[in-house]
Each structure stands twice: as C-alpha cells, then as structure tokens.
Protein backbone atom coordinates (compact mmCIF):
# COMPACT_ATOMS: atom_id res chain seq x y z
CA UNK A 1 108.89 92.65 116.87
CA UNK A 2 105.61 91.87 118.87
CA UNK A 3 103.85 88.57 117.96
CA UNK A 4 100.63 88.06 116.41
CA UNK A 5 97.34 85.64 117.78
CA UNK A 6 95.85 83.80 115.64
CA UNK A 7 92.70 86.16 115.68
CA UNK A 8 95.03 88.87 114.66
CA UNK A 9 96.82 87.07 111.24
CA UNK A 10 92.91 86.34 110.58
CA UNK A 11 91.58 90.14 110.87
CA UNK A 12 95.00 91.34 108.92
CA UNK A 13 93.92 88.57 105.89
CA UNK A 14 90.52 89.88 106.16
CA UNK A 15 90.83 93.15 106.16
CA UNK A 16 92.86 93.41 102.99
CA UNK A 17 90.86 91.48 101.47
CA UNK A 18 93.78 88.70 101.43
CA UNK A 19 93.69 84.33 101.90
CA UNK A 20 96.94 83.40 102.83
CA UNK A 21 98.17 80.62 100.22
CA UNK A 22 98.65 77.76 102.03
CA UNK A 23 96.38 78.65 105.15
CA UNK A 24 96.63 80.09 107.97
CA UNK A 25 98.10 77.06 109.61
CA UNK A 26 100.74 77.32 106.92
CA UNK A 27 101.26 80.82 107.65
CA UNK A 28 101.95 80.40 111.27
CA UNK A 29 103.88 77.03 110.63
CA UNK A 30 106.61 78.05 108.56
CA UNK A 31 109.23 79.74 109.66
CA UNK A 32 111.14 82.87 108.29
CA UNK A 33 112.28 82.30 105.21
CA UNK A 34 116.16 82.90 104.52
CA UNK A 35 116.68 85.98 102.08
CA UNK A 36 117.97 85.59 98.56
CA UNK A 37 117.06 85.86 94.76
CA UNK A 38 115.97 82.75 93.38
CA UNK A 39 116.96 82.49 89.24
CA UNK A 40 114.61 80.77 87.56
CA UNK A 41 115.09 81.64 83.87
CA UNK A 42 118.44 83.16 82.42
CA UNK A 43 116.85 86.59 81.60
CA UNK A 44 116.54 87.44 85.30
CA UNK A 45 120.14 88.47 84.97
CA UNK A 46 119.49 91.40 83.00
CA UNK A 47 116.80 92.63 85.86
CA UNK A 48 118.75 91.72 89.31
CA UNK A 49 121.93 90.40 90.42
CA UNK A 50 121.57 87.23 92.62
CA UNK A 51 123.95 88.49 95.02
CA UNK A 52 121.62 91.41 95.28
CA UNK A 53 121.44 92.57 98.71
CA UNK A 54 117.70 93.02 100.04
CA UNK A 55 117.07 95.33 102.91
CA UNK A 56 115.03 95.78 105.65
CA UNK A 57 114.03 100.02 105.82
CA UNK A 58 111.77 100.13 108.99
CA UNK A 59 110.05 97.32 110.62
CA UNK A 60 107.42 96.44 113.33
CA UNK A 61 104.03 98.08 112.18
CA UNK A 62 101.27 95.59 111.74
CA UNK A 63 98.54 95.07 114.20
CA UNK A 64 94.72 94.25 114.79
CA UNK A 65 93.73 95.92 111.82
CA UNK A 66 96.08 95.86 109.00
CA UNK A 67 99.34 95.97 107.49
CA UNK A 68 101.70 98.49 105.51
CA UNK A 69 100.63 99.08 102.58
CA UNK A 70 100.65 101.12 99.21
CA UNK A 71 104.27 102.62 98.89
CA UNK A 72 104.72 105.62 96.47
CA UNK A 73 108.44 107.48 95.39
CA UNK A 74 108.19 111.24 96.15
CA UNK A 75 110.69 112.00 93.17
CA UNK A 76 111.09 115.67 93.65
CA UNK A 77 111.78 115.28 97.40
CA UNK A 78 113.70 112.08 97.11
CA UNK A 79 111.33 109.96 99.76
CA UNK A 80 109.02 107.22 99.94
CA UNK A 81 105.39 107.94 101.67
CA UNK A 82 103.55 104.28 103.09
CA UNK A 83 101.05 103.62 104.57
CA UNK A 84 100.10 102.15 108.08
CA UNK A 85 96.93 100.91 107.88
CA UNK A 86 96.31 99.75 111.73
CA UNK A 87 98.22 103.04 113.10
CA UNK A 88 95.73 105.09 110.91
CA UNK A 89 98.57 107.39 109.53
CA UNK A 90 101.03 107.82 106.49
CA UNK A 91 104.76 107.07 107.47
CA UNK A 92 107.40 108.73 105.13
CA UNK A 93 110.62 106.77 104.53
CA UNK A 94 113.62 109.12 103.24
CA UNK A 95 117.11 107.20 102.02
CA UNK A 96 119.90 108.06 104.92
CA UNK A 97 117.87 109.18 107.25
CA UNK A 98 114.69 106.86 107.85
CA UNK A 99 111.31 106.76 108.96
CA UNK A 100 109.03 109.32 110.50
CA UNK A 101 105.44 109.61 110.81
CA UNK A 102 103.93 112.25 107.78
CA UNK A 103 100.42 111.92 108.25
CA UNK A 104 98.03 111.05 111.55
CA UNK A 105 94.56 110.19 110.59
CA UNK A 106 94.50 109.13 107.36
CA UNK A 107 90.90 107.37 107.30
CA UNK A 108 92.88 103.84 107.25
CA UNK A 109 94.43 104.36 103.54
CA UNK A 110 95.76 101.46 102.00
CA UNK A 111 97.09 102.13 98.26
CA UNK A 112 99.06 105.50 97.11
CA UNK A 113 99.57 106.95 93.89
CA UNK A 114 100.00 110.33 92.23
CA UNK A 115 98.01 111.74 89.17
CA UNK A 116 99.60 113.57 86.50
CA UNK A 117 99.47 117.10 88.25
CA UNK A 118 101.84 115.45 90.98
CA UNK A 119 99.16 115.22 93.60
CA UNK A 120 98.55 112.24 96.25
CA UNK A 121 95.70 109.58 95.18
CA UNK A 122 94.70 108.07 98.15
CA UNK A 123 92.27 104.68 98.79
CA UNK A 124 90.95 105.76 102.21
CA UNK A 125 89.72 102.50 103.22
CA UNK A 126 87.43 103.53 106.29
CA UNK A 127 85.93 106.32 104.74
CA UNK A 128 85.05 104.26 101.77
CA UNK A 129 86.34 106.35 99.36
CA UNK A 130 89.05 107.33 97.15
CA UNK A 131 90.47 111.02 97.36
CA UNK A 132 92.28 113.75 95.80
CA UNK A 133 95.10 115.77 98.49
CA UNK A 134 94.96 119.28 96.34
CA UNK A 135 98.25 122.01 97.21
CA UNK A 136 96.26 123.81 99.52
CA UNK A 137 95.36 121.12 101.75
CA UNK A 138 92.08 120.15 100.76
CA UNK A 139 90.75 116.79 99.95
CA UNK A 140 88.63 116.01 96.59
CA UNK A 141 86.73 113.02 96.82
CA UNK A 142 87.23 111.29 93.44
CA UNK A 143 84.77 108.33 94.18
CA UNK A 144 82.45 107.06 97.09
CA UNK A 145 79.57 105.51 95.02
CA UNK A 146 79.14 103.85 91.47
CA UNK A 147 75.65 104.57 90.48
CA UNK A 148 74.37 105.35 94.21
CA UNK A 149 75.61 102.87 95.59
CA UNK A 150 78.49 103.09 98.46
CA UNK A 151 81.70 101.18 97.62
CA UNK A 152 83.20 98.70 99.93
CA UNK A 153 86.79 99.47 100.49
CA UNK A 154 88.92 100.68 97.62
CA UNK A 155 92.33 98.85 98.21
CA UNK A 156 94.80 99.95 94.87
CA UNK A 157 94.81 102.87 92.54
CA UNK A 158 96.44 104.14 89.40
CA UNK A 159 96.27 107.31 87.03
CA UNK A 160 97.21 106.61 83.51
CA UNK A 161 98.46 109.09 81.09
CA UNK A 162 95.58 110.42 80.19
CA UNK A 163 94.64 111.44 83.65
CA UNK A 164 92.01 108.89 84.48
CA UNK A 165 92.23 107.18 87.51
CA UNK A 166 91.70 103.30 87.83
CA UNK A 167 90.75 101.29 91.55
CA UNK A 168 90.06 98.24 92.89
CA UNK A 169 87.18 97.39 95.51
CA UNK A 170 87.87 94.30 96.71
CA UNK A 171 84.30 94.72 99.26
CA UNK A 172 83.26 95.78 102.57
CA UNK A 173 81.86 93.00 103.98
CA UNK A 174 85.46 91.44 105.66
CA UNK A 175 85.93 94.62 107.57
CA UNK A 176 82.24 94.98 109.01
CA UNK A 177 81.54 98.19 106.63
CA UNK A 178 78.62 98.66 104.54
CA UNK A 179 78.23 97.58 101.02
CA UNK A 180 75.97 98.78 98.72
CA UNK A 181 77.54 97.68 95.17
CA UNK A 182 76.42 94.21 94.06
CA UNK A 183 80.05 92.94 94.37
CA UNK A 184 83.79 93.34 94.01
CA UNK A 185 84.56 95.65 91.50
CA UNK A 186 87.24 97.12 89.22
CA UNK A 187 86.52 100.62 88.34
CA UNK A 188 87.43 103.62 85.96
CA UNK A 189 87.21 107.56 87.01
CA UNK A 190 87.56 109.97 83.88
CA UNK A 191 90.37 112.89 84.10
CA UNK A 192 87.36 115.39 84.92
CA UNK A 193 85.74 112.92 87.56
CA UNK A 194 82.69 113.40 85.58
CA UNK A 195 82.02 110.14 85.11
CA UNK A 196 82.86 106.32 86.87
CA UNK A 197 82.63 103.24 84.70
CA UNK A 198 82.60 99.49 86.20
CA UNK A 199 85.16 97.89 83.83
CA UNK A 200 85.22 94.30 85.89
CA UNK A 201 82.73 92.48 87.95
CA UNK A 202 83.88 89.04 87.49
CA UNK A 203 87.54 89.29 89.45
CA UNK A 204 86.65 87.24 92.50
CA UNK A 205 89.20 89.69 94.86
CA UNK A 206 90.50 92.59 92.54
CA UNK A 207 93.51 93.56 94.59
CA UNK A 208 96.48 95.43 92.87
CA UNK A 209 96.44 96.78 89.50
CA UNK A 210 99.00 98.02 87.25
CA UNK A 211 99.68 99.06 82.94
CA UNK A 212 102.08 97.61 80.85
CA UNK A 213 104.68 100.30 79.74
CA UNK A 214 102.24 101.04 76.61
CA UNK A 215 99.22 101.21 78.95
CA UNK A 216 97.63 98.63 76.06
CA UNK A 217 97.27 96.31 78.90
CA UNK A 218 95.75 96.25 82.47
CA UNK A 219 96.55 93.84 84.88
CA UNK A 220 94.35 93.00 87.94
CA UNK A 221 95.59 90.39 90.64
CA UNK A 222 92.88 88.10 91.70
CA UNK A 223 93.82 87.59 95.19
CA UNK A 224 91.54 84.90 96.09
CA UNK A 225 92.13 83.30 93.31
CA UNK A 226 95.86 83.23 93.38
CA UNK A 227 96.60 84.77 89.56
CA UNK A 228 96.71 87.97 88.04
CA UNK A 229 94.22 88.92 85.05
CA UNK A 230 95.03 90.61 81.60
CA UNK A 231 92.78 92.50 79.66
CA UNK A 232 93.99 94.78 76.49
CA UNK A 233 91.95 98.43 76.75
CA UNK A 234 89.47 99.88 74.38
CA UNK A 235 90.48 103.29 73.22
CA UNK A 236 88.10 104.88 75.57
CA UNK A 237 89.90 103.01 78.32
CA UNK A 238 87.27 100.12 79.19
CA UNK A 239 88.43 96.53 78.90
CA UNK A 240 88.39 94.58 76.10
CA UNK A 241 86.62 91.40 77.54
CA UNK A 242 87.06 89.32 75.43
CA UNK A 243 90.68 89.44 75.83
CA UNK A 244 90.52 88.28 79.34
CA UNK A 245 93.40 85.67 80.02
CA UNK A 246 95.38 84.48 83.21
CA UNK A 247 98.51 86.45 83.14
CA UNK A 248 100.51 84.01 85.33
CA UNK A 249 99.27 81.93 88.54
CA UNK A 250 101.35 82.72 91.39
CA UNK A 251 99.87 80.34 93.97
CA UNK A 252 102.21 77.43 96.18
CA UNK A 253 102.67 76.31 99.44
CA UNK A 254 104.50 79.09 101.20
CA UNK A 255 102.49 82.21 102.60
CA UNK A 256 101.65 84.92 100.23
CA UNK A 257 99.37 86.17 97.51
CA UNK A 258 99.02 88.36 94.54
CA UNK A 259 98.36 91.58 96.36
CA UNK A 260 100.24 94.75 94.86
CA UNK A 261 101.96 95.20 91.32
CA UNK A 262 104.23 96.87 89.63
CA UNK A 263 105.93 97.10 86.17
CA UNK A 264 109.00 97.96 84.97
CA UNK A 265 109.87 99.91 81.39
CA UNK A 266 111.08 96.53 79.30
CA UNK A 267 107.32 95.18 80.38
CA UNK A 268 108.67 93.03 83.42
CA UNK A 269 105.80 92.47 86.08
CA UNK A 270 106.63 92.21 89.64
CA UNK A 271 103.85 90.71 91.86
CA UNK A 272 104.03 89.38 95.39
CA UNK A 273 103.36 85.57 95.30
CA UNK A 274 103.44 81.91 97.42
CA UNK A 275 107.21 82.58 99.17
CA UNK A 276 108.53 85.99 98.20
CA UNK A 277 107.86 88.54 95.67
CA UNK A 278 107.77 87.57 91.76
CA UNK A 279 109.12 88.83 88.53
CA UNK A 280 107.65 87.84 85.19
CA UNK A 281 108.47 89.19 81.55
CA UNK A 282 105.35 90.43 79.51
CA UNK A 283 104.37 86.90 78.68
CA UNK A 284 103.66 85.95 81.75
CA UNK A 285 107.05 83.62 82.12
CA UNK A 286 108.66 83.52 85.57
CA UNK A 287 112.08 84.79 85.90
CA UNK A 288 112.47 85.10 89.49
CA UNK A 289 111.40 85.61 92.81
CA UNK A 290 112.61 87.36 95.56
CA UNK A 291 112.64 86.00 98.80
CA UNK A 292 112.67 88.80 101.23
CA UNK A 293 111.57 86.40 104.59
CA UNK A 294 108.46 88.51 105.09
CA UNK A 295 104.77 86.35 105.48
CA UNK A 296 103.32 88.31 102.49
CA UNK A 297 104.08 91.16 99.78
CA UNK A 298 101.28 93.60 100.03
CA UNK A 299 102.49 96.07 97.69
CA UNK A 300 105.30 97.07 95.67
CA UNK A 301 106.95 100.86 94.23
CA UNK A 302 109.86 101.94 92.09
CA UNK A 303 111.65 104.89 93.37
CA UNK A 304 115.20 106.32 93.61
CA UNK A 305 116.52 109.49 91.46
CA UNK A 306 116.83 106.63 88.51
CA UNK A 307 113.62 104.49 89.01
CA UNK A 308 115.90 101.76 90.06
CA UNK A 309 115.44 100.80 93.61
CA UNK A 310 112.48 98.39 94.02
CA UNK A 311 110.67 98.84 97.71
CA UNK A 312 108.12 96.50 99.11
CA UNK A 313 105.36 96.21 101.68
CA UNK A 314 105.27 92.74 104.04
CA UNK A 315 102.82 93.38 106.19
CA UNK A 316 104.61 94.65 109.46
CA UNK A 317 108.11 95.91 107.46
CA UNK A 318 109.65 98.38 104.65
CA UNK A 319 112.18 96.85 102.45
CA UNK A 320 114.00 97.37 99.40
CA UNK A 321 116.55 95.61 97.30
CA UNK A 322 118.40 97.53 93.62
CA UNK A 323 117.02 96.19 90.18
CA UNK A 324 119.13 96.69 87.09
CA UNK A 325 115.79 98.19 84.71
CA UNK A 326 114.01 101.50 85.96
CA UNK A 327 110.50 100.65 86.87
CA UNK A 328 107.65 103.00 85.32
CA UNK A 329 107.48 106.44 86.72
CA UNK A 330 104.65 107.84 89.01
CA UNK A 331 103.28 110.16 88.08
CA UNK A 332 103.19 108.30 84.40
CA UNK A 333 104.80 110.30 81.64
CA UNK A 334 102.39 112.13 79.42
CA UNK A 335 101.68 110.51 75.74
C-alpha cells in the first residue's frame, strides 16, 4: 500500500468535504488500529457477533484526489459497484471472484444509489451534478442548479419510496470548483424531476443521508460538526424543522467522522465515527462500533442475497464483515 504526504491526507479531507476528528496530526500519529467489535450495550448481540470476522475485499485505491466511496448491492447480479474517486472510474466488487474496474470516466462520482425503476443514481462530483444511467446508456441529469444557481459537489444520494430523490452538497469551494448556491445544502428532487426543493441550509457539512425503515425520519450527518441530524418529514417530503435534534454525536480522539449512513430494518443506524464504524438503535443509543483499522469510514451498503452482509468504504480499501438484521433494501420497497 503506497504512503500518503501530508499534502495528500489534506486534499483527500478536503475534497470530501471531511475534518479528520482529532486532526490531522492525530490522523498520521496513530497507528492502525487492531480489528474487532467493541460491545457497548447488551443489544448489540442481536445485530453482530463479537467474534465477527471483518474483511478486507480489495485494497490500495486512494490518492491525490479522493477516496472510495459510495458502495451500492447490485441484487439481481449479486455484486457490489464503488466508487474510486481519484482513479475517476466505478470498480465492481463480486463475492468469490473480486474486483474489476466497471466504469472509466465517471466525472469523479462519489455516492451510489438506485431509484425505484432499478437504475444507477450517481453524485458526479466534477461535473457538479447528480445523474440518472437510463437502460440504453444514456445519462439524465437529475440536478445541476437549485434556482440557477450551480451546485457545489453533491457527495450522497437516496430515492425514497415514492421515487423522489434526496442529496447532499456539502460545497465546491474545498475542491477549487465553482459555487453558485449561497451554501451547503440538503436537497429534495420530485419523482418527475419537475421540481428541486432546499429542505436544509443550516447543516454546517451535510455529508451522508439515510431514512429510518418508515421513511418518517431523515438523517443527515454533519461532518464538520461531528453528529448526525434528525428531522421527522412533512407529508410532502420537506422537513419538519422544528423537529430538528442531534441524533447521536460521534466525535473522539481517534480518526474518523460521520461521513456515510446506513440503516437497517429494526431502525439500527450505522455511521462511521472517531475509531471505527458505529451502530446505534433508533434512539440514538450506542451499541457498538466496529473497528475495522481503516483511518476513516466514508460510506457504508447492505448487500448479499439476504441484506445481511454490511460493506464499508475507508478511504483507500473495500471491506465487509456479516450482521445478524438485513439492512434496508436499495432500491427501497414500494409503500
């Protein structure tokens, strides 16, 4: 595995819109971190196994410009897709068999997803623009502007059941890009893409974003800030603001931050975190963490024929470790 300057761990941070808890001295201090599951509350043991194995999948991708990112499970072809954000391509991981490259030129993606017709949802972070992959090839751009005004860098997406598609914009201005918006923004695409709506100004670093089973609830980390935001939804699928609460806080002195999320169907939320990769019930209550010796978690997918195999993102590696509840399918089952 090649080493990274000190320039390059600061461009990587940047450019996913990331601060490394603890510093970057911190991050370069500490050494690997031995693997295990760490029990912090009886009811882990219904989720995972401490003697859990975790695995590394396929290693050595980050660079200059950015790490892997955004994993998605391919259900109906039994793979994961990922994506290399420095190498500017997709890299498909398949169970047995491994990891090849799927995709050159992928306009820098970052976060994956799939919308209720099956199709790929893609965050292409250089282009500035979140798109559509339709069966014939072609690419739909769902959003590039909100009112006029060219987004920064869409990092995470999600489609609820109703079709309409959710993304974060953590900003442009790390990267170099242009930024037209007034700010970081959370933001809301119908089913039609008719229209966009700005549901959140106010998250300093909107990063990954997930629904609770019930989709009554949307959770947004706040990266620079080191928690992860709840707001309940409004029928027409805005946030109810007033409901706006810290979830959980998931900052400490080891390297890592609340980047990508994920939740299971009991309501357990799994968030990378300071030292590992964090599971909390639907109160917020930590359970667990997993320590999987990686600097950071950058994102996080369910896959496997039974929605039981948890992968993860950590920057320059693929790994993946078995959980005992199926996480929420993608695409998300109609209501």
């Amino acid at each position: 595995m090649r080493r990274m300057s000190r320039r390059s761990l600061l461009e990587v941070a940047a450019l996913s819109g990331l601060g490394l808890a603890g510093g970057l001295h911190g991050a370069l201090a500490q050494p690997a971190a031995a693997k295990r599951i760490e029990r912090l509350a009886p009811e882990l043991d219904a989720i995972i196994s401490t003697s859990e194995p975790i695995r590394v999948l396929a290693e050595d991708y980050v660079g200059d410009q950015g790490p892997v990112e955004g994993p998605v499970w391919w259900k109906e072809g039994g793979y994961l897709l990922f994506s290399d954000i420095n190498g500017n391509r997709r890299i498909k991981y398949t169970p047995g068999q491994g990891a090849t490259v799927f995709k050159e030129g992928t306009n820098r993606a970052n976060g994956l997803t799939r919308d209720m017709q099956g199709r790929l949802i893609a965050c292409e972070a250089e282009a500035q623009r979140v798109t559509r992959l339709e069966a014939d090839g072609s690419i739909t751009v769902i959003a590039n502007n909100y009112q006029g005004k060219r987004i920064g860098r869409p990092n995470d997406v999600i489609v609820k059941s109703d079709g309409s598609i959710y993304f974060t914009d953590p900003g442009g201005g790390a990267s170099g890009l242009p930024w037209e918006v007034n700010g970081p923004g959370t933001y809301r695409v119908s089913a039609d893409l008719g229209s966009i709506m700005l549901l959140a100004d106010d998250v300093l670093t909107p990063n990954g974003l997930a629904f609770s089973p019930d989709e009554s609830v949307l959770y947004i980390d706040d990266t620079r800030r080191g928690h992860i935001w709840a707001f309940d939804l409004l029928p027409n699928g805005a946030l109810a603001k007033q409901t706006d609460r810290v979830f959980v806080d998931l900052r400490g002195p080891e390297p890592g931050v609340p980047d990508g999320m994920k939740v299971d169907t009991a309501g357990n939320v799994y968030c990378g975190g300071s030292g590992g990769l964090w599971i909390m019930d639907k109160s917020g209550k930590k359970l667990g963490r997993i320590v999987h010796g990686g600097m950071a978690t950058t994102n996080i997918a369910f896959g496997g024929d039974d929605w039981k195999t948890l992968y993860f993102t950590s920057r320059n590696f693929l790994g993946s470790v078995n959980v005992k509840i199926a996480g929420m399918p993608v695409p998300a089952r109609k209501r």
